[in-house]
C-alpha atoms as a PDB file:
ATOM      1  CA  UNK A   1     -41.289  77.806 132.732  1.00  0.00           C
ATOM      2  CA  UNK A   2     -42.773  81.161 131.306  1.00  0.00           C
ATOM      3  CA  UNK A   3     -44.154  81.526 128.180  1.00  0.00           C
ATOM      4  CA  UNK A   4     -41.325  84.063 127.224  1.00  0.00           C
ATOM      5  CA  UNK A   5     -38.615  81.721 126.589  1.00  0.00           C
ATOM      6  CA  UNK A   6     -40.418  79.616 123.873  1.00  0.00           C
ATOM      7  CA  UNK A   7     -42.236  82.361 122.408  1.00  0.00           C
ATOM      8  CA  UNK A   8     -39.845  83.504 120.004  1.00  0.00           C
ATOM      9  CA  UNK A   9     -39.331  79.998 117.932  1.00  0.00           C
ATOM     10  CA  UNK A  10     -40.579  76.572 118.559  1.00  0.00           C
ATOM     11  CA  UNK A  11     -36.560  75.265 118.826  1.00  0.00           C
ATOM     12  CA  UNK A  12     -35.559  78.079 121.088  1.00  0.00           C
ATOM     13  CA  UNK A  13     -34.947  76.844 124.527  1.00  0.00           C
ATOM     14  CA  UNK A  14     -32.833  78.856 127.832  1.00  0.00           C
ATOM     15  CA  UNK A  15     -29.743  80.241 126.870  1.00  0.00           C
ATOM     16  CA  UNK A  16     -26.885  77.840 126.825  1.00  0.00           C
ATOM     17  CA  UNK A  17     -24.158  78.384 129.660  1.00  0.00           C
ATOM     18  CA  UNK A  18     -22.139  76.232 129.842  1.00  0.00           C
ATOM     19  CA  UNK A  19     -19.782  74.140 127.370  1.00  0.00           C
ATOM     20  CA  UNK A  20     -21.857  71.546 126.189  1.00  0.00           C
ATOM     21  CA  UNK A  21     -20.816  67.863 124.086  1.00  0.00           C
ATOM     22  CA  UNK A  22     -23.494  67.061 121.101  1.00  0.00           C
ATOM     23  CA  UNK A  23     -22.623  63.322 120.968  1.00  0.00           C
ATOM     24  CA  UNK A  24     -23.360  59.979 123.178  1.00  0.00           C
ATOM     25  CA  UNK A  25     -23.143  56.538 122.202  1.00  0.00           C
ATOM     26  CA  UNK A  26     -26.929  55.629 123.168  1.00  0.00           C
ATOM     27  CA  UNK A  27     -29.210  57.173 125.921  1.00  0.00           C
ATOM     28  CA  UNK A  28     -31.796  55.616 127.540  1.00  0.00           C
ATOM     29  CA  UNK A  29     -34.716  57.325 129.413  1.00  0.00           C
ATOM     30  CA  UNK A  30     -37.741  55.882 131.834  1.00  0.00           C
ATOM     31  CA  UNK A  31     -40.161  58.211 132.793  1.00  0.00           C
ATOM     32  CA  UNK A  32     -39.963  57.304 137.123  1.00  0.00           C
ATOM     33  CA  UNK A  33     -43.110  55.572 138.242  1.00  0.00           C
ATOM     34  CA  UNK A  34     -43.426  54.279 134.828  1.00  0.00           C
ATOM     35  CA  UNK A  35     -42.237  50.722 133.209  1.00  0.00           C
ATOM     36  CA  UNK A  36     -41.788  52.182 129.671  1.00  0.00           C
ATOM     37  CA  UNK A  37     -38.202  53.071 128.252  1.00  0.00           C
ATOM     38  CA  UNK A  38     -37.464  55.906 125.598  1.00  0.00           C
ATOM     39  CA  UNK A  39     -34.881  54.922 123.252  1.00  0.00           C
ATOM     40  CA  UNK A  40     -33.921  58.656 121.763  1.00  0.00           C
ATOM     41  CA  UNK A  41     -31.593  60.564 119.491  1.00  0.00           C
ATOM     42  CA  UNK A  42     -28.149  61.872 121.323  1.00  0.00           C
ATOM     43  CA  UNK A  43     -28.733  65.286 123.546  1.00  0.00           C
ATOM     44  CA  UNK A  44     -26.683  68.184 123.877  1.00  0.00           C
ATOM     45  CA  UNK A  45     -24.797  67.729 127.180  1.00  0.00           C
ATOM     46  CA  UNK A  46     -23.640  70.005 129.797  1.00  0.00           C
ATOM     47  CA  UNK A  47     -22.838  69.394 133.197  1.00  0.00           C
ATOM     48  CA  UNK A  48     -25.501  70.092 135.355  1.00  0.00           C
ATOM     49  CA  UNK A  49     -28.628  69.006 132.482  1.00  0.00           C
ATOM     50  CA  UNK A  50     -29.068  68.024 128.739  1.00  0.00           C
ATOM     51  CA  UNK A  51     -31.653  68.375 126.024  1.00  0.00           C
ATOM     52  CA  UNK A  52     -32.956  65.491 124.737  1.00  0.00           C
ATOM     53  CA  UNK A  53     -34.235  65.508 121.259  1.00  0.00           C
ATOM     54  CA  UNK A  54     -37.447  63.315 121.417  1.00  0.00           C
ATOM     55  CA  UNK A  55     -40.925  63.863 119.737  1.00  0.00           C
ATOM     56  CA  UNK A  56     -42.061  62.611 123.331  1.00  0.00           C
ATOM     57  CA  UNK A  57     -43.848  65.102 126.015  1.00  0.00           C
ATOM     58  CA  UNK A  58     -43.247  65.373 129.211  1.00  0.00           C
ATOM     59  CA  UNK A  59     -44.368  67.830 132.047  1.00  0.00           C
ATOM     60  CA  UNK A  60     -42.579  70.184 133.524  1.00  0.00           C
ATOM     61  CA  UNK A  61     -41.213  68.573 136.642  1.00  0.00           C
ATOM     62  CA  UNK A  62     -41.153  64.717 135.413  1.00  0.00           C
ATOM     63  CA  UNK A  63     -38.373  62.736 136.764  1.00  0.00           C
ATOM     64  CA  UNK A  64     -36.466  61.010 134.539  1.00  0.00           C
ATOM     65  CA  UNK A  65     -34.112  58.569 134.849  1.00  0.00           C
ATOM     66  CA  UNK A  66     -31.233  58.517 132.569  1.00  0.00           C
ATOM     67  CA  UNK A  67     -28.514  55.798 131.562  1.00  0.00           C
ATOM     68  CA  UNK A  68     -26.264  57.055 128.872  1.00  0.00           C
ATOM     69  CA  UNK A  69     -22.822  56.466 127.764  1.00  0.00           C
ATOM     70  CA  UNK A  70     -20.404  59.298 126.593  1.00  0.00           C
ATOM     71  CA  UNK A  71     -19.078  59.243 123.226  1.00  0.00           C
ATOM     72  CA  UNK A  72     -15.481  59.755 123.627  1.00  0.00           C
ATOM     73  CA  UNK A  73     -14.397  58.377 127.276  1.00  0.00           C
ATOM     74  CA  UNK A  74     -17.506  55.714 126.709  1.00  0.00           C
ATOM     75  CA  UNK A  75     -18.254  55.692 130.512  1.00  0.00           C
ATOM     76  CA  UNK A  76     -22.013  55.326 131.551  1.00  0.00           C
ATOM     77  CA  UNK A  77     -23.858  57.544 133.543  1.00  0.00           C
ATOM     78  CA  UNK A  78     -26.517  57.260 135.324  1.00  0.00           C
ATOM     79  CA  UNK A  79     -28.552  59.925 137.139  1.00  0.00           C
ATOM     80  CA  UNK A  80     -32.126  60.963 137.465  1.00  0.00           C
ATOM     81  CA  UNK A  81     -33.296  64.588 136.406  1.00  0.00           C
ATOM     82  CA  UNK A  82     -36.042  66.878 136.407  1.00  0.00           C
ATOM     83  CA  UNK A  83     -37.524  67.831 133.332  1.00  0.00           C
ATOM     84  CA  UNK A  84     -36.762  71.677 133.300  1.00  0.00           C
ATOM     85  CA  UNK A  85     -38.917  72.746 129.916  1.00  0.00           C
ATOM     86  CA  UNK A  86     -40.785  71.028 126.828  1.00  0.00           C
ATOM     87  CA  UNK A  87     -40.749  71.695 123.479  1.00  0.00           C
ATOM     88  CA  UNK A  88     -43.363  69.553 121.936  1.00  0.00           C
ATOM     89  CA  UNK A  89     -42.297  67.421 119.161  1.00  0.00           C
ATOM     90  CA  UNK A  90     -38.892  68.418 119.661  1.00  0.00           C
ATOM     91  CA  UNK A  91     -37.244  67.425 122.962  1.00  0.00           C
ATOM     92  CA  UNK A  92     -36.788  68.164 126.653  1.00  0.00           C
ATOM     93  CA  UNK A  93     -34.700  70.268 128.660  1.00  0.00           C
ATOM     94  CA  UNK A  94     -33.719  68.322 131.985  1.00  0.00           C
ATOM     95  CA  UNK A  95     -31.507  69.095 135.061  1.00  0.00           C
ATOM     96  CA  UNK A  96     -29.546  66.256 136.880  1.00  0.00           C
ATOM     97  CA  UNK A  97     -30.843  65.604 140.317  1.00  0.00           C
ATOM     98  CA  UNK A  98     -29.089  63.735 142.933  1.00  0.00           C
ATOM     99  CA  UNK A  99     -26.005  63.261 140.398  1.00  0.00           C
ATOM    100  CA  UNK A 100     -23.022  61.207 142.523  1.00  0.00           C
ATOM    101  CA  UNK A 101     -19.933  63.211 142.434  1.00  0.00           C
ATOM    102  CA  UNK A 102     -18.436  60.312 140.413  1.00  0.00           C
ATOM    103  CA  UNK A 103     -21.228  60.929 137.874  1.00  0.00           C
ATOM    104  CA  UNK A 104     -20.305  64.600 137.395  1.00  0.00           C
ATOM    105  CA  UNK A 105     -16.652  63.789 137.118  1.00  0.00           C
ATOM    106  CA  UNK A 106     -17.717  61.292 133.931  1.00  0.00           C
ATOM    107  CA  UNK A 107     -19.420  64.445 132.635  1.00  0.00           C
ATOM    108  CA  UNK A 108     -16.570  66.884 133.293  1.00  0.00           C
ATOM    109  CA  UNK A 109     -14.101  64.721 131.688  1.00  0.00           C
ATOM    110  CA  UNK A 110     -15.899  64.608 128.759  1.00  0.00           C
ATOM    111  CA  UNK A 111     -16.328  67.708 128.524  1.00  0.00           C
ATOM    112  CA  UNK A 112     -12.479  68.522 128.691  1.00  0.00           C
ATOM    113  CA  UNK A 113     -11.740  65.751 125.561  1.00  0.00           C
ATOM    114  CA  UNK A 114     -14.898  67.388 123.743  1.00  0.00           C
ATOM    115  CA  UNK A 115     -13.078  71.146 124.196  1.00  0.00           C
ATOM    116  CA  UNK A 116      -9.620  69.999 123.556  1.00  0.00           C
ATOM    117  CA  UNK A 117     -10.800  68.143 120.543  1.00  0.00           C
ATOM    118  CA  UNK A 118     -12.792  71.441 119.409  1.00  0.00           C
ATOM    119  CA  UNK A 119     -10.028  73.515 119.521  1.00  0.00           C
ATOM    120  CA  UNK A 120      -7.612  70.750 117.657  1.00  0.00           C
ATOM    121  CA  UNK A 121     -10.306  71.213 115.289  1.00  0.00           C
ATOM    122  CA  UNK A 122     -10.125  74.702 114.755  1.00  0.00           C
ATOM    123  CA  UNK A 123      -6.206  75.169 115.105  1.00  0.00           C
ATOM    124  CA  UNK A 124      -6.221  72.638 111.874  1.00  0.00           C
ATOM    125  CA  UNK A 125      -8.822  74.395 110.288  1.00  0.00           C
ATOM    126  CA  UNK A 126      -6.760  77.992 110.439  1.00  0.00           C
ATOM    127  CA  UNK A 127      -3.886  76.350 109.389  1.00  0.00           C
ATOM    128  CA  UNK A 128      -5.783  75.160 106.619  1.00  0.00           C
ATOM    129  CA  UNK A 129      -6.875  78.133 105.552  1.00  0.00           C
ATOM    130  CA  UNK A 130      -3.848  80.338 106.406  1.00  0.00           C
ATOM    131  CA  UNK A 131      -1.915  78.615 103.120  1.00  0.00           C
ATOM    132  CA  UNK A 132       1.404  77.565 102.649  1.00  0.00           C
ATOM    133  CA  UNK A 133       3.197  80.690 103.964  1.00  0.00           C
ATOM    134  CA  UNK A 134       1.077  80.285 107.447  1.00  0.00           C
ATOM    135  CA  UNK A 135       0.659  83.260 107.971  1.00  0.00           C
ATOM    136  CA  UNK A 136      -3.295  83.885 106.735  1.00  0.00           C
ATOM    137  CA  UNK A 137      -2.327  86.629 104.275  1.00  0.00           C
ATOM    138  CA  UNK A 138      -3.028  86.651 100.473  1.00  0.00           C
ATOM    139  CA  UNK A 139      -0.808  87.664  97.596  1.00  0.00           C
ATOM    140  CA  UNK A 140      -2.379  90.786  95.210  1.00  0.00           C
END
């Protein structure tokens, strides 16, 4: 990772690209070729990699092996990853490695409830703020 990308603020990270889900019911970590386990704060999920919010440092390249279940479907997953970028004191960027196709299709469903939820979530809140006369415009 170059120097550029963290440069600008200590929480600033790659660009996010793809939809991501903020919330898991637990996620466990163990650093491979290691016996210790990381019990951490929910990441921010996509579907190829998350960032994990932990005051722990890791090196760039660190395999990690994850066991998390998803907040909304509450299927486990389990993969290993690649740590991608560190910010210290703040978390890890990782990228699944070796997912199973069956894996991924835990991930993309929960993606799908996460976005259909958001935009439930947003209809209501127009609605909300539209008034009684729905139609979002205000009386002079």
């Amino acid at each position: 990772m170059s120097a550029e990308r963290v440069s600008s603020s200590k929480m600033a990270g790659p660009p996010v690209r793809e939809p991501r889900v903020r919330g898991l019911r637990g996620i466990t970590v163990a650093y491979e070729g290691r016996r210790e386990e990381i019990v951490i704060k929910p990441p921010d999920l996509s579907s190829r990699g998350m960032f994990i919010s932990t005051a722990k440092t890791f090196p760039e390249g660190a395999v990690l092996n994850l066991r998390f279940r998803l907040e909304r479907s509450g299927a486990e997953v389990q993969t290993r990853s690649e740590v991608r970028y560190c910010l210290p004191g703040v978390g890890v960027g990782v990228e699944f490695i070796g997912i199973s196709p069956g894996e991924q299709q835990k991930i993309a469903a929960e993606l799908k409830l996460e976005a259909s939820a958001s935009s439930a979530s947003k209809r209501g809140s127009r609605k909300a703020r539209s008034g009684p006369r729905g139609n979002g415009s205000r009386e002079s």
